[in-house]
Protein backbone atom coordinates (compact mmCIF):
# COMPACT_ATOMS: atom_id res chain seq x y z
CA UNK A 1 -8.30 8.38 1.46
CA UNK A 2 -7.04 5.15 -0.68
CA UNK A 3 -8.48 2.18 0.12
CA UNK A 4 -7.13 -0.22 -1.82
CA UNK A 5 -3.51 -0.61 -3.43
CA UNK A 6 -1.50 -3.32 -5.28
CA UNK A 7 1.97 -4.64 -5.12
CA UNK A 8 4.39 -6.63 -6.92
CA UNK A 9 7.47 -8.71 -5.99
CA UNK A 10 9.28 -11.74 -6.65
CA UNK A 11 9.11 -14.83 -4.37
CA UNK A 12 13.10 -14.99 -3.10
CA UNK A 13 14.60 -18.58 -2.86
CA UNK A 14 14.68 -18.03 1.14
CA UNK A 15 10.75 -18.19 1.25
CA UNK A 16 10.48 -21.29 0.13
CA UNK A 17 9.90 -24.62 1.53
CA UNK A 18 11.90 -27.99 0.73
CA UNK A 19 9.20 -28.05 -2.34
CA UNK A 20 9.97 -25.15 -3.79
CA UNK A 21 6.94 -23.75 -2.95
CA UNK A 22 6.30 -20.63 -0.68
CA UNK A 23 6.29 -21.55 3.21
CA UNK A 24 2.50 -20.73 4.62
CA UNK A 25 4.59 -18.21 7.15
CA UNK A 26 5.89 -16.00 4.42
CA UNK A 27 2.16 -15.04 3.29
CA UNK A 28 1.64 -12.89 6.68
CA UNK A 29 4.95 -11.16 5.53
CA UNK A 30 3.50 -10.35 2.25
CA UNK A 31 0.34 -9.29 3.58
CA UNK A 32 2.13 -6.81 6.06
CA UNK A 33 3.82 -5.51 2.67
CA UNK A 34 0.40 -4.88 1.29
CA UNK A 35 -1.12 -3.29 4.65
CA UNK A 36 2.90 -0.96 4.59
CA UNK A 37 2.80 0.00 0.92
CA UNK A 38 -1.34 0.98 0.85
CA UNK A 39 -0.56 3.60 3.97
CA UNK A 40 2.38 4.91 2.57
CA UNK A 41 1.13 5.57 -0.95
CA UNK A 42 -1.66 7.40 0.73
CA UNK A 43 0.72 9.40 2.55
CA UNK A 44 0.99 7.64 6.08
CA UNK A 45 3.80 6.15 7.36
CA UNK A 46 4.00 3.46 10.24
CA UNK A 47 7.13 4.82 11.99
CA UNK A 48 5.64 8.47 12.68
CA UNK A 49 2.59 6.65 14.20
CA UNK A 50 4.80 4.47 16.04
CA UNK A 51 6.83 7.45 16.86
CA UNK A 52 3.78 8.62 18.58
CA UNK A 53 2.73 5.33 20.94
CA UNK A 54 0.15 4.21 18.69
CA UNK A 55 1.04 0.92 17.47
CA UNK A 56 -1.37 -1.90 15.06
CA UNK A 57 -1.35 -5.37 16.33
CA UNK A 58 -2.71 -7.97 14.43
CA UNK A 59 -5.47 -9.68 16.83
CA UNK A 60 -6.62 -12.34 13.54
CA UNK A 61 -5.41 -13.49 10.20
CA UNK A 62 -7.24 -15.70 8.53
CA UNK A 63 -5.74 -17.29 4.96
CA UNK A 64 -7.25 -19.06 2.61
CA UNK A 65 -4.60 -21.06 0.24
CA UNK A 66 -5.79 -22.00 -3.25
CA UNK A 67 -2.72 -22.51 -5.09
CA UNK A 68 0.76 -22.44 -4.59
CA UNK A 69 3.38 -19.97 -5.26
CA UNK A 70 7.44 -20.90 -6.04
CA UNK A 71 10.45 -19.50 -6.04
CA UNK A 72 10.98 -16.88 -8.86
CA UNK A 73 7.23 -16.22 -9.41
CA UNK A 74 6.18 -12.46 -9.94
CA UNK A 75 3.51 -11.85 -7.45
CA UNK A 76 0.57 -8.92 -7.52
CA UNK A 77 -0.61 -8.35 -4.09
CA UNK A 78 -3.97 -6.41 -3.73
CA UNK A 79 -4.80 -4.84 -0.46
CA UNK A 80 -7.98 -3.15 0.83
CA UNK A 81 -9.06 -2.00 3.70
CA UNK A 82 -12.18 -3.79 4.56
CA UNK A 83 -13.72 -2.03 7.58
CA UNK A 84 -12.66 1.09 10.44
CA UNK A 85 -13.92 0.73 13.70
CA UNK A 86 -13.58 2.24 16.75
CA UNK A 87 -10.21 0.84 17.41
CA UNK A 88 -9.59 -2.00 14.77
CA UNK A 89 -8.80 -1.73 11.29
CA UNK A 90 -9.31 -4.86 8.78
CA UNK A 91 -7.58 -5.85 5.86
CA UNK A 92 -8.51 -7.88 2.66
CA UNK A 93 -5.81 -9.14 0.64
CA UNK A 94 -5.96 -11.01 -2.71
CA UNK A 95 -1.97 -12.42 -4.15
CA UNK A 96 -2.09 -13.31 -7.48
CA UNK A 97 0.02 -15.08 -10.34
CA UNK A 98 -0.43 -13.76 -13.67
CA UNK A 99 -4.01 -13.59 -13.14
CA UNK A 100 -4.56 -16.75 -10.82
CA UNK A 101 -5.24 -15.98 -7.55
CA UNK A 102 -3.19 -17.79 -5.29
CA UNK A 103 -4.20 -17.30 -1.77
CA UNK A 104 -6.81 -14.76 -0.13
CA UNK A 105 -7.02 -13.57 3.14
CA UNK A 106 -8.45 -11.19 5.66
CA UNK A 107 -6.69 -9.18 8.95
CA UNK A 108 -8.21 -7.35 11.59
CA UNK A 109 -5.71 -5.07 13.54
CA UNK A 110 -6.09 -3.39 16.79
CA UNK A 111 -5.07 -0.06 17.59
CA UNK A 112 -2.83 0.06 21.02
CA UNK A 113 -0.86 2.46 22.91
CA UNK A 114 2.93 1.07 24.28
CA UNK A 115 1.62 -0.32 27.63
CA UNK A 116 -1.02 -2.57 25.18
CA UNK A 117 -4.17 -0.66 26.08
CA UNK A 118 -7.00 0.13 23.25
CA UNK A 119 -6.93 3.12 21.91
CA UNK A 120 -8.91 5.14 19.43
CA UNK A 121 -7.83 4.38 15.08
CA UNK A 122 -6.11 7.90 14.49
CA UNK A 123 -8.59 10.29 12.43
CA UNK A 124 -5.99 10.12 9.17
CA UNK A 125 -6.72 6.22 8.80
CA UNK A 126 -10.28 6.59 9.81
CA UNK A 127 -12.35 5.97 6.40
CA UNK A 128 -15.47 5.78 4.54
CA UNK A 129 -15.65 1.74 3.02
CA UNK A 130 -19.23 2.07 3.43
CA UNK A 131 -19.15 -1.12 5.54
């Protein structure tokens, strides 16, 4: 299973600030791109698990801003997944501009079914990080 993946996109004028720079809300955005793109390019897909009641809630997302990012930069976004427990998945994520890493940051999601009760991490997200 893939365990890490990277990303790239270009910050849009509507996630900015008054600065120019990149409101601290849009970076949970990105990161949700990251966690998105690394399940689909492994062949998983977020609506089919949805499809069947099990939905990932982030319970914790903890960022860690170093430098800022403005309109029109091209951003890489790397995403790994950290950890698989029982029923919570975590996330590292690392956003970069041309080599200067910009902000990192760290999710842990918790697998629920519709009514919000815990449920098990399905067996095709279920890894070896050797964590």
């Amino acid at each position: 299973m893939l365990t890490e993946h990277e990303i790239q996109f270009r910050v849009r004028y509507k996630e900015t600030d008054a600065m120019g720079y990149v409101h601290h809300a849009n970076y949970a955005t990105f990161f949700e791109m990251g966690r998105t793109e690394l399940l689909r390019a492994d062949g998983g897909n977020y609506r089919i698990m949805e499809e069947a009641g099990l939905l990932l809630v982030v319970v914790r997302l903890n960022t860690h801003f170093r430098a800022p990012a403005r309109y029109d930069d091209w951003l890489t976004l790397k995403t790994r997944i950290k950890r698989v427990g029982a029923a919570k998945l975590e996330h590292e994520y690392f956003l970069y501009r041309d080599g200067q890493l910009l902000s990192q940051a760290e999710s842990v999601l918790a697998c629920v079914d519709r009514s919000g009760k815990v449920q098990p991490i399905p067996d095709a997200l279920r890894i070896d990080t050797g964590n």
